[in-house]
N, C-alpha and C. Protein backbone atom coordinates (compact mmCIF):
# COMPACT_ATOMS: atom_id res chain seq x y z
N UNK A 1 -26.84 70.69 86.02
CA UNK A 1 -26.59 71.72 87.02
C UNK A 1 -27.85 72.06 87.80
N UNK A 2 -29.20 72.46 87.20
CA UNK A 2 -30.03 72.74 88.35
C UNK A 2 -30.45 71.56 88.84
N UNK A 3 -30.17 70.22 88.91
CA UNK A 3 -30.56 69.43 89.87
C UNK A 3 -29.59 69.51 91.04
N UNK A 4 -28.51 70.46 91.08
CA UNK A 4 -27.84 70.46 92.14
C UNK A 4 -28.29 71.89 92.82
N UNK A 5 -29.48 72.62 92.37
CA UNK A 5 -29.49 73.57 93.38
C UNK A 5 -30.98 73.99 93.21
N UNK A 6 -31.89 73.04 92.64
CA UNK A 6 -33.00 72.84 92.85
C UNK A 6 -33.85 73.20 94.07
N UNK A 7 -33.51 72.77 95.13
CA UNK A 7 -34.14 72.73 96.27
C UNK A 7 -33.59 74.10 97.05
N UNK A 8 -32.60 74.82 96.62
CA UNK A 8 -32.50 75.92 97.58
C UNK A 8 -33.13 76.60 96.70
N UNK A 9 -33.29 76.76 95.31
CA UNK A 9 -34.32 77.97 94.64
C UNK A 9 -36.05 77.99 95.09
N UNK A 10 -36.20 76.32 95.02
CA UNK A 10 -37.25 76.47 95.50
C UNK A 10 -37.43 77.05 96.98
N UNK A 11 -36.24 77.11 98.19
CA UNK A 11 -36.95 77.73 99.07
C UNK A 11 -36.60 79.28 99.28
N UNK A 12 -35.67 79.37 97.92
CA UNK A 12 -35.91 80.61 97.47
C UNK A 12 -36.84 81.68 97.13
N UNK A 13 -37.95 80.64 96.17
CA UNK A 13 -39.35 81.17 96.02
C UNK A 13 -40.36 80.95 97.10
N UNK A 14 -39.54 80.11 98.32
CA UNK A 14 -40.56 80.34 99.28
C UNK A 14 -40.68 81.50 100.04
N UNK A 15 -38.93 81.76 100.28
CA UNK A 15 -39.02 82.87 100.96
C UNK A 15 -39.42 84.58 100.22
N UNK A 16 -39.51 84.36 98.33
CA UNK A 16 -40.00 85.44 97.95
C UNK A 16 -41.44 85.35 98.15
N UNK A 17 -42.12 84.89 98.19
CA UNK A 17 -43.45 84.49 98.47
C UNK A 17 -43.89 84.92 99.88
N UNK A 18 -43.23 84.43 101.16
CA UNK A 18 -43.62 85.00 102.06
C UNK A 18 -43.35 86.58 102.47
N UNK A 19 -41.79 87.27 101.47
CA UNK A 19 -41.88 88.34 101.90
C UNK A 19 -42.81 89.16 100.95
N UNK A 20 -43.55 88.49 100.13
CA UNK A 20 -44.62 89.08 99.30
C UNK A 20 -46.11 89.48 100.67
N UNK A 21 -46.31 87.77 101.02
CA UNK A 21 -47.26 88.16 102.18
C UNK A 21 -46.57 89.10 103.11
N UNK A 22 -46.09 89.13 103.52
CA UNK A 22 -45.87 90.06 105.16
C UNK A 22 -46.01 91.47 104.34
N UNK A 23 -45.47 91.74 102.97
CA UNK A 23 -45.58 92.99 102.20
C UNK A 23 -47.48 93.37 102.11
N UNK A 24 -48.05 92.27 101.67
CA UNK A 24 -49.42 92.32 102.24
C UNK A 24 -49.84 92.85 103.19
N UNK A 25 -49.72 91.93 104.47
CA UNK A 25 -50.03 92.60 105.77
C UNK A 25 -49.90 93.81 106.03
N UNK A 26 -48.91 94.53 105.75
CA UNK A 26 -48.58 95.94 106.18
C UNK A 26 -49.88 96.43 105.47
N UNK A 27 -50.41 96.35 103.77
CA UNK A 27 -51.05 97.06 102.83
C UNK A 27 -52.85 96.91 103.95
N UNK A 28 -52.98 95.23 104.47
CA UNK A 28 -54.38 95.42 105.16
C UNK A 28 -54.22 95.97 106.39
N UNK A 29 -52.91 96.12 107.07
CA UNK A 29 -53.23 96.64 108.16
C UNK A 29 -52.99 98.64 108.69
N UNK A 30 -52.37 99.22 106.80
CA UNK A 30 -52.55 100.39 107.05
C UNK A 30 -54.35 100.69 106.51
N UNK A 31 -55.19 99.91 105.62
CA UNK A 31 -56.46 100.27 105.55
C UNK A 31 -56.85 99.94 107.30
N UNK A 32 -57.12 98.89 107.73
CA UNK A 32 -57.76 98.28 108.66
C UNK A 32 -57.46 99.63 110.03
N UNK A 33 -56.33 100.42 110.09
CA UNK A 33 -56.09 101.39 111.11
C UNK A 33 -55.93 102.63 110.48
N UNK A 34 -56.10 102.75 109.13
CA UNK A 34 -55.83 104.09 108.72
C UNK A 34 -54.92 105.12 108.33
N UNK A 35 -54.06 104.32 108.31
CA UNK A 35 -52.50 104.34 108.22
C UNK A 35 -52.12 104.53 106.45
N UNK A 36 -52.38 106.04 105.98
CA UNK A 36 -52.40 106.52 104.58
C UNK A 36 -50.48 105.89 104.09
N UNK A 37 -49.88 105.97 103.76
CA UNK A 37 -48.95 106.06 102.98
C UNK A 37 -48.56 107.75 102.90
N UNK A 38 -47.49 107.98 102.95
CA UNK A 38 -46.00 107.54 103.43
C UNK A 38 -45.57 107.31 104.96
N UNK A 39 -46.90 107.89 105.66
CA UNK A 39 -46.81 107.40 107.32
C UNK A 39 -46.40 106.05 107.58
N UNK A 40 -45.28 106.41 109.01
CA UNK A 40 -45.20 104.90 108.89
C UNK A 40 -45.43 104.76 110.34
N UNK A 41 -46.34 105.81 110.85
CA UNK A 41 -46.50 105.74 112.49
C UNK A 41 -48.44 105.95 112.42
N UNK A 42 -48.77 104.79 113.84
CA UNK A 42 -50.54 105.27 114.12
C UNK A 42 -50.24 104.01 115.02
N UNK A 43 -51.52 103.47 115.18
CA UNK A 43 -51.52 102.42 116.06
C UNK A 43 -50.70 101.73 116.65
N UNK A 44 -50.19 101.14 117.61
CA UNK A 44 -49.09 100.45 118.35
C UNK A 44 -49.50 98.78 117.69
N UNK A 45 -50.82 98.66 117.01
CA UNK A 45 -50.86 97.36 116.62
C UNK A 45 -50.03 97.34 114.75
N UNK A 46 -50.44 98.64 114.45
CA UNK A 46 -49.65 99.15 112.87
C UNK A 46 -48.41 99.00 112.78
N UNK A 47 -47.79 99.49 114.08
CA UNK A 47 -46.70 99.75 113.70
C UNK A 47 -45.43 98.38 114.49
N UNK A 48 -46.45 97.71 115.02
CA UNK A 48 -45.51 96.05 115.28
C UNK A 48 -45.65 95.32 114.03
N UNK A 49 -46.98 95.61 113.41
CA UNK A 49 -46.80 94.77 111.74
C UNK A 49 -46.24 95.06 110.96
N UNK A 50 -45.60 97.00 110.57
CA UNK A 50 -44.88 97.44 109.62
C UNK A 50 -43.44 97.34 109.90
N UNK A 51 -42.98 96.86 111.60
CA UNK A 51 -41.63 96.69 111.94
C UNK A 51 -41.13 95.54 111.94
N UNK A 52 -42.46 94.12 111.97
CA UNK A 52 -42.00 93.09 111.81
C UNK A 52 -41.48 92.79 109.95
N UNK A 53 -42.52 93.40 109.57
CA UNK A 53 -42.38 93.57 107.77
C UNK A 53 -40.94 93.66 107.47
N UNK A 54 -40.69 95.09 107.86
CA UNK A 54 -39.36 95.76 107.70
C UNK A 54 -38.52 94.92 108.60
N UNK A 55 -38.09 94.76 109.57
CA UNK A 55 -37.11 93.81 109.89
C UNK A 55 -36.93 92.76 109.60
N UNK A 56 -38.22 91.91 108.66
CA UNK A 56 -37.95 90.60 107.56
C UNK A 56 -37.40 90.73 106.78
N UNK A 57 -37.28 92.54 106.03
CA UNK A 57 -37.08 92.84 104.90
C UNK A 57 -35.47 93.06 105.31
N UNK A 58 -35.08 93.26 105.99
CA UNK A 58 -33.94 93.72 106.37
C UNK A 58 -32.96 92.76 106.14
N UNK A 59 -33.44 91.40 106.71
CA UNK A 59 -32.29 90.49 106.76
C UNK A 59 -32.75 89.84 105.57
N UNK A 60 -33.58 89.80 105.00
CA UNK A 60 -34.09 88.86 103.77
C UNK A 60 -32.17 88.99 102.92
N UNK A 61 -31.63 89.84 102.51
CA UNK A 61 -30.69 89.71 101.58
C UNK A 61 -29.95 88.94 102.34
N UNK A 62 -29.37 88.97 103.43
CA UNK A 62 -28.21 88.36 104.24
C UNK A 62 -28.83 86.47 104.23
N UNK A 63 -30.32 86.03 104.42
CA UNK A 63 -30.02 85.10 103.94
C UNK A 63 -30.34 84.41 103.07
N UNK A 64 -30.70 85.20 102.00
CA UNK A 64 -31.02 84.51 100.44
C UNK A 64 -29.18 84.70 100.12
N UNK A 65 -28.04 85.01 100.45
CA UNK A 65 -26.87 84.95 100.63
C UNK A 65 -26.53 83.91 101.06
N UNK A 66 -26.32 84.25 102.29
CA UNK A 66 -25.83 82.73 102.88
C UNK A 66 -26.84 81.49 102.38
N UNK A 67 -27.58 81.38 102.52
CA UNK A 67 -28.51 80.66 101.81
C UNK A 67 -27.97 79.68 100.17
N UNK A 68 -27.69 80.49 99.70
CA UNK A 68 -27.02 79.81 98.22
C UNK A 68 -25.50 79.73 98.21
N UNK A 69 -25.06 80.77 99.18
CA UNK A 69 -23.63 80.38 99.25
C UNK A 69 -23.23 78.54 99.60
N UNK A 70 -24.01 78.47 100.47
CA UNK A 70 -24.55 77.48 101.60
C UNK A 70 -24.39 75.94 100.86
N UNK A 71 -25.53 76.43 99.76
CA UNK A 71 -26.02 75.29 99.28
C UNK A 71 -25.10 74.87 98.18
N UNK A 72 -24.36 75.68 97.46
CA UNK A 72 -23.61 75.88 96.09
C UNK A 72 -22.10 75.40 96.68
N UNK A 73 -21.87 75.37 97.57
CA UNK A 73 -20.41 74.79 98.21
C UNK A 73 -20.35 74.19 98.94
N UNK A 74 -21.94 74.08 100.17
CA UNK A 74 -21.64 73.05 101.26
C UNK A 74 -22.08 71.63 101.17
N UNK A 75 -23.49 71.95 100.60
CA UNK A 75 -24.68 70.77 100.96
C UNK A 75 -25.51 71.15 100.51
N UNK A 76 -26.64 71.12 99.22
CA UNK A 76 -27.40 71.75 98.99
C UNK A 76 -28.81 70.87 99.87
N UNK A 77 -28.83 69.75 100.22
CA UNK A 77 -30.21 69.44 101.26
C UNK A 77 -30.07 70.09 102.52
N UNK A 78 -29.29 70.01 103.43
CA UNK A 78 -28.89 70.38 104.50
C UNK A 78 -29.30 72.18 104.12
N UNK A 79 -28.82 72.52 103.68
CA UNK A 79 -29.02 73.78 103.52
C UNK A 79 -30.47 74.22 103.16
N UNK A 80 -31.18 73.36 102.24
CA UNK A 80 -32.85 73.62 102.09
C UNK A 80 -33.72 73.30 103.49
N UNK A 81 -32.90 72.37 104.13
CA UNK A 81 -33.70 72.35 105.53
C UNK A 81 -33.62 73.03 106.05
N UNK A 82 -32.25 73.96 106.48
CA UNK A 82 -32.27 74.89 107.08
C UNK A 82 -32.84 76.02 106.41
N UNK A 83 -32.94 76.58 105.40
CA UNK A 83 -34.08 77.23 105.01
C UNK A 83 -35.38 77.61 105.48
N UNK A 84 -35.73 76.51 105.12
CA UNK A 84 -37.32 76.30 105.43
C UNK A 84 -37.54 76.15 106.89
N UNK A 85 -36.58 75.99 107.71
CA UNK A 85 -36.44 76.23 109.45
C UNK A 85 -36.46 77.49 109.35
N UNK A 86 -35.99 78.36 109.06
CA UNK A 86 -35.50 79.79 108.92
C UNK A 86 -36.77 80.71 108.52
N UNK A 87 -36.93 79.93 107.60
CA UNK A 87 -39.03 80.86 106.49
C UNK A 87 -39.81 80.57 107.49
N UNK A 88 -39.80 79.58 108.32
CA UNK A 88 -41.24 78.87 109.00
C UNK A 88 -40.84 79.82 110.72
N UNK A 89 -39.76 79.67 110.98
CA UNK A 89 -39.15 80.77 112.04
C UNK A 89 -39.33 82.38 111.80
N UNK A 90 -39.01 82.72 110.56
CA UNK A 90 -39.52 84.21 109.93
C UNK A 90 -41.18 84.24 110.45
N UNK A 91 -41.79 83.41 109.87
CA UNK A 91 -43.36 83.49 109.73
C UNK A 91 -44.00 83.71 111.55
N UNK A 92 -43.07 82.94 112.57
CA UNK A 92 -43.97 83.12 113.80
C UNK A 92 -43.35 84.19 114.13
N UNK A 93 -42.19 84.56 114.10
CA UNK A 93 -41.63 86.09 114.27
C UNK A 93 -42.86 87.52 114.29
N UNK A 94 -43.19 86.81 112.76
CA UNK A 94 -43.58 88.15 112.37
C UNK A 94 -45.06 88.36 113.07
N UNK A 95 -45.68 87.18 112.92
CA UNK A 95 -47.03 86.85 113.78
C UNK A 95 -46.70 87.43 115.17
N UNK A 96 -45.61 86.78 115.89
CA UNK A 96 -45.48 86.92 117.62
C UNK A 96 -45.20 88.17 117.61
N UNK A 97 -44.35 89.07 116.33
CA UNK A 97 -44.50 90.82 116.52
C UNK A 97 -45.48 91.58 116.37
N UNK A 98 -46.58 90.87 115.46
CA UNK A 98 -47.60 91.34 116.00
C UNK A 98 -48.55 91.46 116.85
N UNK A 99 -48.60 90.68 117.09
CA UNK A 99 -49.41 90.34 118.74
C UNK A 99 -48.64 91.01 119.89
N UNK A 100 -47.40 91.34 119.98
CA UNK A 100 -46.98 91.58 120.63
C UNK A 100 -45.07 92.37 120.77
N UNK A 101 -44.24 92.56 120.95
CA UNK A 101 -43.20 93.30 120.84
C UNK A 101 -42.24 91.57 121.58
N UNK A 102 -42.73 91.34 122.67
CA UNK A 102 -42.11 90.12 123.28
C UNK A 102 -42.05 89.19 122.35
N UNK A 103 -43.00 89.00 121.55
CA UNK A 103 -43.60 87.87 120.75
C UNK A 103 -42.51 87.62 120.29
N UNK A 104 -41.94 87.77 119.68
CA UNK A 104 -40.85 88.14 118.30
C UNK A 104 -39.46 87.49 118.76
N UNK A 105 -39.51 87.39 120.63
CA UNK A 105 -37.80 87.13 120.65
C UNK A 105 -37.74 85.97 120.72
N UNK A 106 -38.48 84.52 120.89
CA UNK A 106 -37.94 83.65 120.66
C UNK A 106 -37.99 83.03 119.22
N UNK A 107 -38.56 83.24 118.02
CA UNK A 107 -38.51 83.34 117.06
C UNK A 107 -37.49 84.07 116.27
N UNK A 108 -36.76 85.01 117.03
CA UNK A 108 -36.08 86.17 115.98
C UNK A 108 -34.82 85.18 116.69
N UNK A 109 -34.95 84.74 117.93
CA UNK A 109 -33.23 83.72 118.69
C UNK A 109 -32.96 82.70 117.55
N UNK A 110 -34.45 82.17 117.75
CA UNK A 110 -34.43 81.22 116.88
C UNK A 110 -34.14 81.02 115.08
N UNK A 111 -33.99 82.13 114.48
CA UNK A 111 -33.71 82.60 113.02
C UNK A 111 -32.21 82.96 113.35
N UNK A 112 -31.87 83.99 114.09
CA UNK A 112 -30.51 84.35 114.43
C UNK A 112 -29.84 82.65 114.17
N UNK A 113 -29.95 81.98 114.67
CA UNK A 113 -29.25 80.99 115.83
C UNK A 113 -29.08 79.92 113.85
N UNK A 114 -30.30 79.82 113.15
CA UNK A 114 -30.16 79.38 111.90
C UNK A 114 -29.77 79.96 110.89
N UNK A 115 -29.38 81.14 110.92
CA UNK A 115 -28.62 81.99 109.95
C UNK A 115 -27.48 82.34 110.36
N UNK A 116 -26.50 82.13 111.57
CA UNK A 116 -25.44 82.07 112.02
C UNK A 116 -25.06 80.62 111.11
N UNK A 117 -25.84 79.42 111.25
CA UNK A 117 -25.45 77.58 110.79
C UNK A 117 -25.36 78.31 109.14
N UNK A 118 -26.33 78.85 108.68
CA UNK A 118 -25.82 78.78 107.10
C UNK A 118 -24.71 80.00 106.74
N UNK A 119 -24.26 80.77 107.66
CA UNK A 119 -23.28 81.22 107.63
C UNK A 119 -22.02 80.72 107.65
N UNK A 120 -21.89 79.71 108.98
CA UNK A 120 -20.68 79.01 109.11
C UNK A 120 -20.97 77.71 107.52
N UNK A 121 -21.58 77.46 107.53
CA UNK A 121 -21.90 76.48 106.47
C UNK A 121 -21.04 77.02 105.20
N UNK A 122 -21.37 77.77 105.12
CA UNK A 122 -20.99 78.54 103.92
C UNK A 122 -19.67 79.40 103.91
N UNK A 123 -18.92 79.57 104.92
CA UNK A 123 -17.42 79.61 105.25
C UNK A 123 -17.06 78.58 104.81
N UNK A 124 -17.20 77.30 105.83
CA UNK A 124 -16.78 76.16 105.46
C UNK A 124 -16.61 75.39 103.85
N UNK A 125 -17.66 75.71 103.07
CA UNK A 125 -17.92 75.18 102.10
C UNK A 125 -17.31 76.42 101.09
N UNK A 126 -16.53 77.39 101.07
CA UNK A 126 -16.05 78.38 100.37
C UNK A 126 -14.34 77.62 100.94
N UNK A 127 -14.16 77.76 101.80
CA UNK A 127 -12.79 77.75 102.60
C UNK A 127 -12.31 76.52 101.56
N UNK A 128 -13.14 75.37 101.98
CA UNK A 128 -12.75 73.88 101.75
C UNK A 128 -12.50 73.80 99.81
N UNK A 129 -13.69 74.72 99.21
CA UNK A 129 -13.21 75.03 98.05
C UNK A 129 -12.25 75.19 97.42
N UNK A 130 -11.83 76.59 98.03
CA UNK A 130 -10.64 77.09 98.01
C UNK A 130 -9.32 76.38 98.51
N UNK A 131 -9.69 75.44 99.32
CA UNK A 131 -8.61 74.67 99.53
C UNK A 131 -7.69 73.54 98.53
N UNK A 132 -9.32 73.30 97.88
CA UNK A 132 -9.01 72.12 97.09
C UNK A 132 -8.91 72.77 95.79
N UNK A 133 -8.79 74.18 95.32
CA UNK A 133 -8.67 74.38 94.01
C UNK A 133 -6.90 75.20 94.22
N UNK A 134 -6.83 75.67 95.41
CA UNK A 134 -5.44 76.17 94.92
C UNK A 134 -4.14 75.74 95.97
N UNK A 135 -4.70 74.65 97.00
CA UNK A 135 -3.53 74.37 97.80
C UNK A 135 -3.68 72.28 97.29
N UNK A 136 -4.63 72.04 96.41
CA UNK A 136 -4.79 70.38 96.53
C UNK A 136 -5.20 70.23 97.56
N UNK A 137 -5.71 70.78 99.00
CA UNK A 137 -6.00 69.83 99.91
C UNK A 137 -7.85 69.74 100.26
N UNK A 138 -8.09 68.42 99.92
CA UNK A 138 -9.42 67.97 100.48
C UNK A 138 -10.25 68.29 101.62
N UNK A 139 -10.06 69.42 102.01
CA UNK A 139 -10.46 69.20 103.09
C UNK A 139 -11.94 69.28 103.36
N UNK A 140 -13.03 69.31 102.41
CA UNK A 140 -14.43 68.62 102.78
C UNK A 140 -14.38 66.55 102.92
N UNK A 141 -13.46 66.13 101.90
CA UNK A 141 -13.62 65.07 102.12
C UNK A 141 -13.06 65.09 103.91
N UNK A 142 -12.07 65.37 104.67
CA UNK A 142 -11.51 65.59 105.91
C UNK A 142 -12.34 66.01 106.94
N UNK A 143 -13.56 66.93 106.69
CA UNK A 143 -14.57 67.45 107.61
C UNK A 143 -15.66 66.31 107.44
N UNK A 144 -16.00 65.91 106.26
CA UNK A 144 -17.32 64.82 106.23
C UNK A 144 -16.99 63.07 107.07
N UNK A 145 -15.27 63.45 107.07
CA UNK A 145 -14.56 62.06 108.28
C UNK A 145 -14.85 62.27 109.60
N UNK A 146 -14.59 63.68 109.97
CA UNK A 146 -14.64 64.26 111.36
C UNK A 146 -16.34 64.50 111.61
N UNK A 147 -16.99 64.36 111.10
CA UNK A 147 -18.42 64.42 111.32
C UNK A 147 -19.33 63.43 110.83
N UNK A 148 -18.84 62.74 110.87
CA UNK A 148 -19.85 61.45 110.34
C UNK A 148 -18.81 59.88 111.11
């Protein structure tokens, strides 16, 4: 069994790892501006790093979700790639929100746009399940005809 879901844990621990760093960033950038705890307002440069933080943090559950749903019913490679498209898309997000408020939107299109794919992924791969456990019908073998 975990050689079939190997590769999405691991980018499981990638993505706990990076929301460990960005949890960082916020910690050097309330010393670096002064920014005591429980404040969550000061600098306009503080508070693009504590909103990019928090809006990583936000969707982090929705796709460590789809994410294993993804991989556990659809495709578990396909699904680690898209992953790691998704962590490496998180990471300039959070950079381009800091530098800037603009920064952030083609990175955040670009995460949207890959967490919509492991969403439908993961319909598909629940649906087709369900198809084949309580109606008999195949229908992943039927979608992997129509796409390949």
């Amino acid at each position: 069994m975990h050689d079939q879901i190997v590769c999405v844990a691991g980018v499981t621990v990638l993505g706990l790892l990076e929301q460990a760093y960005f949890s960082l960033q916020v910690i050097y950038a309330r010393r670096k501006y002064s920014v005591s705890p429980p404040m969550t307002s000061g600098p306009p440069e503080f508070e693009r790093i504590f909103r990019a933080q928090a809006n990583c943090s936000e969707y982090f559950p929705l796709f460590v979700a789809s994410l294993w749903v993804s991989g556990l019913f659809f495709s578990q490679g396909l699904t680690a790639l898209l992953g790691l498209l998704y962590l490496i898309g998180r990471y300039y997000y959070f950079w381009g929100y800091a530098e800037s408020s603009l920064g952030r939107l083609k990175p955040l299109y670009f995460c949207a746009k890959v967490q919509w794919v492991l969403i439908g992924l993961s319909a598909v791969g629940v649906l087709c399940s369900m198809s084949r456990l309580y109606l008999g019908l195949d229908l992943m073998r039927y979608v992997s005809r129509v796409l390949l």
